[in-house]
N, C-alpha and C. Protein backbone atom coordinates (compact mmCIF):
# COMPACT_ATOMS: atom_id res chain seq x y z
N UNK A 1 40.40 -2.71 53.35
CA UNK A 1 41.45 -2.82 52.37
C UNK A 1 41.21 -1.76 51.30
N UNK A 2 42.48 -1.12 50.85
CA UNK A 2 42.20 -0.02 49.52
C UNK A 2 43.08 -1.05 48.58
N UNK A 3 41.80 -0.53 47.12
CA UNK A 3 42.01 -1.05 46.14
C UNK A 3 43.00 0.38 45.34
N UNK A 4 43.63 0.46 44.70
CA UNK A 4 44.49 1.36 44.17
C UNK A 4 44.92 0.99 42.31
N UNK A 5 44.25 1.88 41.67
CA UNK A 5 44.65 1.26 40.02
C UNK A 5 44.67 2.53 39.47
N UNK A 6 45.48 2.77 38.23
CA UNK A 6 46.13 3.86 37.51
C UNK A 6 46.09 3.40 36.77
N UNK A 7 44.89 4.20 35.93
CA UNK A 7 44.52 3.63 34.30
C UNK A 7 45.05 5.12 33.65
N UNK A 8 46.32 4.64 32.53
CA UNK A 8 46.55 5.72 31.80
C UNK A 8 47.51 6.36 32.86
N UNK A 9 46.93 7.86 33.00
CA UNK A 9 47.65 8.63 33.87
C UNK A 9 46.50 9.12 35.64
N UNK A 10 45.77 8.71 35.44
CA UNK A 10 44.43 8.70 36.47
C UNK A 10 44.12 7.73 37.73
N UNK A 11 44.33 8.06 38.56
CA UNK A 11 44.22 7.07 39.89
C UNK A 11 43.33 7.09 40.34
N UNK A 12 42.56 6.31 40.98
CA UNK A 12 41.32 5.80 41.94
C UNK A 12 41.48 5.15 42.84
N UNK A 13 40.78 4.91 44.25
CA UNK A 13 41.00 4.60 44.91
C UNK A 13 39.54 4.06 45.56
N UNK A 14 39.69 2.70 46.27
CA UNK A 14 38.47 2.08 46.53
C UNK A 14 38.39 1.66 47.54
N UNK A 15 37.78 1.45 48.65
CA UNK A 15 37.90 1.12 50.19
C UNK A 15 37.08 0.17 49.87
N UNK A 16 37.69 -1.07 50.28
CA UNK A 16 36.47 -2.15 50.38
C UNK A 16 36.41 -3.21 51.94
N UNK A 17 35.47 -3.49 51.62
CA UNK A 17 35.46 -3.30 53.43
C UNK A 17 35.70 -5.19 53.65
N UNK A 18 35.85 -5.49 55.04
CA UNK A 18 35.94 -7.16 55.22
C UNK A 18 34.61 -7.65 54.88
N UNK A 19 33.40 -6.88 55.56
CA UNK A 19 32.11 -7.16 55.08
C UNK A 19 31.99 -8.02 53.77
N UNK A 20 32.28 -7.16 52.89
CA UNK A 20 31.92 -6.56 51.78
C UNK A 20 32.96 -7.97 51.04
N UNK A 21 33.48 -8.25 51.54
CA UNK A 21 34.66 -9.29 51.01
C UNK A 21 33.89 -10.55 50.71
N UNK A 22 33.59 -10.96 52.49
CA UNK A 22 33.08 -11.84 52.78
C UNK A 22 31.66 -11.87 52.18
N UNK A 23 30.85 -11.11 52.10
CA UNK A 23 29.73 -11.31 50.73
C UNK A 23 29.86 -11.64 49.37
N UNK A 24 31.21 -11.36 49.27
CA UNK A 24 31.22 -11.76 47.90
C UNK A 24 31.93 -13.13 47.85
N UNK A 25 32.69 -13.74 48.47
CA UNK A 25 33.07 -14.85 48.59
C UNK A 25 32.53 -15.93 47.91
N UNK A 26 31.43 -16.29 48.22
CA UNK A 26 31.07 -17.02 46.92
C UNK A 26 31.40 -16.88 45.81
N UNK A 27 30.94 -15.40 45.08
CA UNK A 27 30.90 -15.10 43.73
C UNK A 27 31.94 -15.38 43.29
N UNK A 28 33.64 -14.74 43.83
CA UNK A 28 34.60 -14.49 43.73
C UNK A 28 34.95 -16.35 43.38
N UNK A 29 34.48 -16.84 44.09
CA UNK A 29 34.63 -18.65 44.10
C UNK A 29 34.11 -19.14 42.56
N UNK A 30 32.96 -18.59 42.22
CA UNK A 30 32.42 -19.14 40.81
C UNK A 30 32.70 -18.32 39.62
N UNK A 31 33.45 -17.52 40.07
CA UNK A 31 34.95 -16.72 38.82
C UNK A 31 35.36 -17.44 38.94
N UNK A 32 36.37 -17.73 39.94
CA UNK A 32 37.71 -19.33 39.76
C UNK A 32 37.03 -20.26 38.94
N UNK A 33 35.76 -20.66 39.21
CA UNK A 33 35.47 -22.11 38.60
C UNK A 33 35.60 -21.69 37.06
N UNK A 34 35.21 -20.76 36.35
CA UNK A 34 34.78 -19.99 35.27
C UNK A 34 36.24 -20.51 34.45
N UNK A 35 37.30 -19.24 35.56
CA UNK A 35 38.35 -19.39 35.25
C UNK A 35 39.49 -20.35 35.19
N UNK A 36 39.00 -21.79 35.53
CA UNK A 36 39.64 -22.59 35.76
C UNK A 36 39.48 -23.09 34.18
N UNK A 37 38.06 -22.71 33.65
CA UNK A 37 37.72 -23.35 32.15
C UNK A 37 39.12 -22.90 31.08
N UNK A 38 39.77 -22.01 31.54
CA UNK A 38 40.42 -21.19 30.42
C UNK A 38 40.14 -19.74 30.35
N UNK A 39 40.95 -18.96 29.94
CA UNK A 39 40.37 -17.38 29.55
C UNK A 39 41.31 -16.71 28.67
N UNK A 40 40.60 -15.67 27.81
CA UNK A 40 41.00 -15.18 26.53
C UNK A 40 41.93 -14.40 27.64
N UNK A 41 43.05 -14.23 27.23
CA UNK A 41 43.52 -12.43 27.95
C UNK A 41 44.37 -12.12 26.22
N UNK A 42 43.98 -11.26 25.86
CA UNK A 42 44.11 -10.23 24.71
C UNK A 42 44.03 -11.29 23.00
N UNK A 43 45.10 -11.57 22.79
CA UNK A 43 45.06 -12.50 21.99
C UNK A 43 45.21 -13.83 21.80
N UNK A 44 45.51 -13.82 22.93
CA UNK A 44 46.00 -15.19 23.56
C UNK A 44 44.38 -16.40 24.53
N UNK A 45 44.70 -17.59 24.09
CA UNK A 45 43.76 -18.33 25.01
C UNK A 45 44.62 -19.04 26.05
N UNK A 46 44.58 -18.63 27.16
CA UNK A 46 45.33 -19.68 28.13
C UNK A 46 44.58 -20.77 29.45
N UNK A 47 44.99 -21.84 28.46
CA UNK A 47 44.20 -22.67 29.18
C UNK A 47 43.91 -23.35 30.44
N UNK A 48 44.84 -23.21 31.08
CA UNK A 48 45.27 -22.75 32.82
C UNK A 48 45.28 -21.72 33.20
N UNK A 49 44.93 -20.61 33.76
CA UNK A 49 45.37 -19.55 33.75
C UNK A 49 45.89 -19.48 35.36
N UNK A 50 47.27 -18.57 35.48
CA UNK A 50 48.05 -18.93 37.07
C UNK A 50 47.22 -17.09 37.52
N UNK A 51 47.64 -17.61 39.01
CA UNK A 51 47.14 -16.16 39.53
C UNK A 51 47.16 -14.78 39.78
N UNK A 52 48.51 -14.46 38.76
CA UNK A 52 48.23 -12.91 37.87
C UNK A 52 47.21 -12.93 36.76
N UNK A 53 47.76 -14.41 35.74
CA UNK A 53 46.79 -13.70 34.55
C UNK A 53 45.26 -13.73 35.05
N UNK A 54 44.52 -14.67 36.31
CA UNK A 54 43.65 -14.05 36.30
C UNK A 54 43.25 -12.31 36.84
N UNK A 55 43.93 -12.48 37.42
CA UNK A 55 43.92 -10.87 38.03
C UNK A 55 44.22 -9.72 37.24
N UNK A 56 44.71 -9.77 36.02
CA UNK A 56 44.91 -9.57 34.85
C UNK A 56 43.85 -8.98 33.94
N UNK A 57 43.40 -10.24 33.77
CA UNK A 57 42.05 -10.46 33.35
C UNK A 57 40.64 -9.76 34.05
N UNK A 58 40.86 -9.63 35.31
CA UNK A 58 39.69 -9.13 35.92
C UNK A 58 39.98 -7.63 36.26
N UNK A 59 41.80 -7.06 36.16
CA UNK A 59 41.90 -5.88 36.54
C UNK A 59 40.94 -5.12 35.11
N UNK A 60 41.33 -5.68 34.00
CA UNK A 60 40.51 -5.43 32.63
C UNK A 60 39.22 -5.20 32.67
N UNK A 61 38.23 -5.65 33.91
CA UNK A 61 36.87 -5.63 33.99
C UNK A 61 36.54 -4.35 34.89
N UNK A 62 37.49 -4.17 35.87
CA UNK A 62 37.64 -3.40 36.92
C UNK A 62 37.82 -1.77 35.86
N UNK A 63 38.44 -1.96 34.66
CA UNK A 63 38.72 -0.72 34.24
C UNK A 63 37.20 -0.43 33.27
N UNK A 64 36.82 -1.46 32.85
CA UNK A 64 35.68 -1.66 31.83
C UNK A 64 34.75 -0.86 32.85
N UNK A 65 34.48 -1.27 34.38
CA UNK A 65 33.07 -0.77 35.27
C UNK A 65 33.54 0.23 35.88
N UNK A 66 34.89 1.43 35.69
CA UNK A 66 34.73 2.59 35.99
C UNK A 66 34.18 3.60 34.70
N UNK A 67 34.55 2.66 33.55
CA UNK A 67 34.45 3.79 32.38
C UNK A 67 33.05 3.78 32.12
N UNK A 68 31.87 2.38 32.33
CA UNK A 68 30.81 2.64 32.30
C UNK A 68 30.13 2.44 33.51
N UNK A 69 30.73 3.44 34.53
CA UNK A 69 30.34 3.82 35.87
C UNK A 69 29.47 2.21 36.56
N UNK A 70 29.69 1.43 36.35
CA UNK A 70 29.12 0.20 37.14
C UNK A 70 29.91 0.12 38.16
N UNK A 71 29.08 0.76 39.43
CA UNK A 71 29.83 1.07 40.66
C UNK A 71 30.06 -0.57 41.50
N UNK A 72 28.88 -1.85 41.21
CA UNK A 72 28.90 -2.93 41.53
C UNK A 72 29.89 -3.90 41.40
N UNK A 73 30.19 -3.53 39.86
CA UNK A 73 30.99 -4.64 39.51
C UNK A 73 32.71 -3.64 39.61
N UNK A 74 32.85 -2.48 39.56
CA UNK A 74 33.83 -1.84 40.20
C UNK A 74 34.15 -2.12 41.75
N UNK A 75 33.28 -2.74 42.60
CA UNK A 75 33.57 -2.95 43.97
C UNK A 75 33.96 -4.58 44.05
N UNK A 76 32.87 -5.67 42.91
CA UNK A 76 33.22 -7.39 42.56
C UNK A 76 34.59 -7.44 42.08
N UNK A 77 34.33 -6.57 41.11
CA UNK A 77 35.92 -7.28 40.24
C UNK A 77 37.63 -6.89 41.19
N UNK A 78 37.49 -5.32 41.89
CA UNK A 78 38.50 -5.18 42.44
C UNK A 78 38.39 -5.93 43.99
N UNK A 79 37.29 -6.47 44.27
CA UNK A 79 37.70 -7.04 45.87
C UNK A 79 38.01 -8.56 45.23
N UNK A 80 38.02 -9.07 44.23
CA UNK A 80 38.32 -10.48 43.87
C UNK A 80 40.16 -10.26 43.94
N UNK A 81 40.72 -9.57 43.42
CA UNK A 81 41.68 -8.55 43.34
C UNK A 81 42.75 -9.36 44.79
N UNK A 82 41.83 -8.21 45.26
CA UNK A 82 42.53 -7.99 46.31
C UNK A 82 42.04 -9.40 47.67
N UNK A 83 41.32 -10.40 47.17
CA UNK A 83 41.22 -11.35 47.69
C UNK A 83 42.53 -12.37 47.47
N UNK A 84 43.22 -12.32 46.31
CA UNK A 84 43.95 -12.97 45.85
C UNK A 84 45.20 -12.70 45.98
N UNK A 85 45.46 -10.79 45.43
CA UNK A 85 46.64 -10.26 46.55
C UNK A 85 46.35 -9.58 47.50
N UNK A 86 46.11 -9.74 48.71
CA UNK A 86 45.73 -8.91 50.20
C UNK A 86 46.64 -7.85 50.38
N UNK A 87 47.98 -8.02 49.66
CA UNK A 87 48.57 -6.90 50.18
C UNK A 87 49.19 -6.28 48.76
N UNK A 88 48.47 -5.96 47.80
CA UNK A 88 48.20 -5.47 46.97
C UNK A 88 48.57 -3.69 47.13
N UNK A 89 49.71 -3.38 46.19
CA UNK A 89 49.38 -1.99 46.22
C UNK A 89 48.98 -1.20 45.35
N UNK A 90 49.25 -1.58 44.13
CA UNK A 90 48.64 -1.11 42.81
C UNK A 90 48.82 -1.71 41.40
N UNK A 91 47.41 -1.41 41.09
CA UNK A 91 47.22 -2.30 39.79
C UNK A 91 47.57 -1.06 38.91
N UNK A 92 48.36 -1.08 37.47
CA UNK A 92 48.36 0.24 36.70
C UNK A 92 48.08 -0.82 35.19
N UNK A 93 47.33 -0.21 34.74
CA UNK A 93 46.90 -0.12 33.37
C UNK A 93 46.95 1.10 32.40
N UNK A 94 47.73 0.81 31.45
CA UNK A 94 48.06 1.93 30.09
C UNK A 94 47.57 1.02 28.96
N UNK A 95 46.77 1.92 28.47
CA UNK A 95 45.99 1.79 27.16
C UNK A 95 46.72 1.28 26.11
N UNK A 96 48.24 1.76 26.05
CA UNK A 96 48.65 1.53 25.34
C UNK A 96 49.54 -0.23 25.31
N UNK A 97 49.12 -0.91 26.12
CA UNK A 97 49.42 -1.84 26.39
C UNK A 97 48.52 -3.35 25.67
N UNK A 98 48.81 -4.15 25.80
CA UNK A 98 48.34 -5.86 26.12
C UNK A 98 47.38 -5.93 27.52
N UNK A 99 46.97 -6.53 27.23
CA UNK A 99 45.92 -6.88 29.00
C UNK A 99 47.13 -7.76 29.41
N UNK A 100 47.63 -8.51 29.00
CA UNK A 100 48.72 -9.14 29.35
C UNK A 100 49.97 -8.18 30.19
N UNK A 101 50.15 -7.34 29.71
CA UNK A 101 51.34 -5.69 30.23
C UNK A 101 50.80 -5.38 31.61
N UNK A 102 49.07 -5.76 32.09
CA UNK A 102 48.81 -4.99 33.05
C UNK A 102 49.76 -5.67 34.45
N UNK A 103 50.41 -4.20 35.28
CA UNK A 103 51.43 -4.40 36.07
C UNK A 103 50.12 -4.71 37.38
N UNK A 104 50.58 -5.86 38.01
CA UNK A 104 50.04 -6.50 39.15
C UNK A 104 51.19 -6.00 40.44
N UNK A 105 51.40 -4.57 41.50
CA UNK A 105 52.18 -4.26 42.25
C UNK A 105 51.96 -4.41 44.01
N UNK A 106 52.67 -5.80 44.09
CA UNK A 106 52.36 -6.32 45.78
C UNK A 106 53.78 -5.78 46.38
């Protein structure tokens, strides 16, 4: 599966493999639980959160571990992603936005 996100004006692109899915499966499982507690997304606390704003929320982490090159959690946060939308074509994030604004494109 390619992960695909456009932060600003800049695209990347991430191959993540079924392997690589299925290892993380767990983890990706004890985010949900996390996220089931509630989560900040920008100014807002939402205390359910449905399954954009988490993806939302985690595309935000996904942009956080390219800018400080954390190639790990750049491969966790976008295969959670794309666990949730499989047929996912692009996530775009502009700075000039809300974490809330970030466009989720299936």
């Amino acid at each position: 599966m390619n992960f695909n996100i456009t932060i600003d004006e800049e695209s990347y692109t991430l191959e993540v493999k079924d392997e690589l899915m299925q290892e993380l499966e767990n983890i990706h499982k004890d985010m949900d639980e996390e996220y089931d507690k509630g989560i900040q997304l920008g100014r807002y606390w939402i205390d359910t959160p449905d399954l954009e704003q988490r993806c939302q929320l985690t595309a935000n982490k996904v942009v956080s571990a390219i800018h400080q090159e954390k190639v790990r959690d750049f491969y966790l946060h976008s295969s959670y992603i794309l666990r949730k939308f499989p047929e996912l074509k692009r996530v775009t994030v502009s700075s000039d936005f809300e974490i809330s604004d970030i466009d989720i494109e299936v």
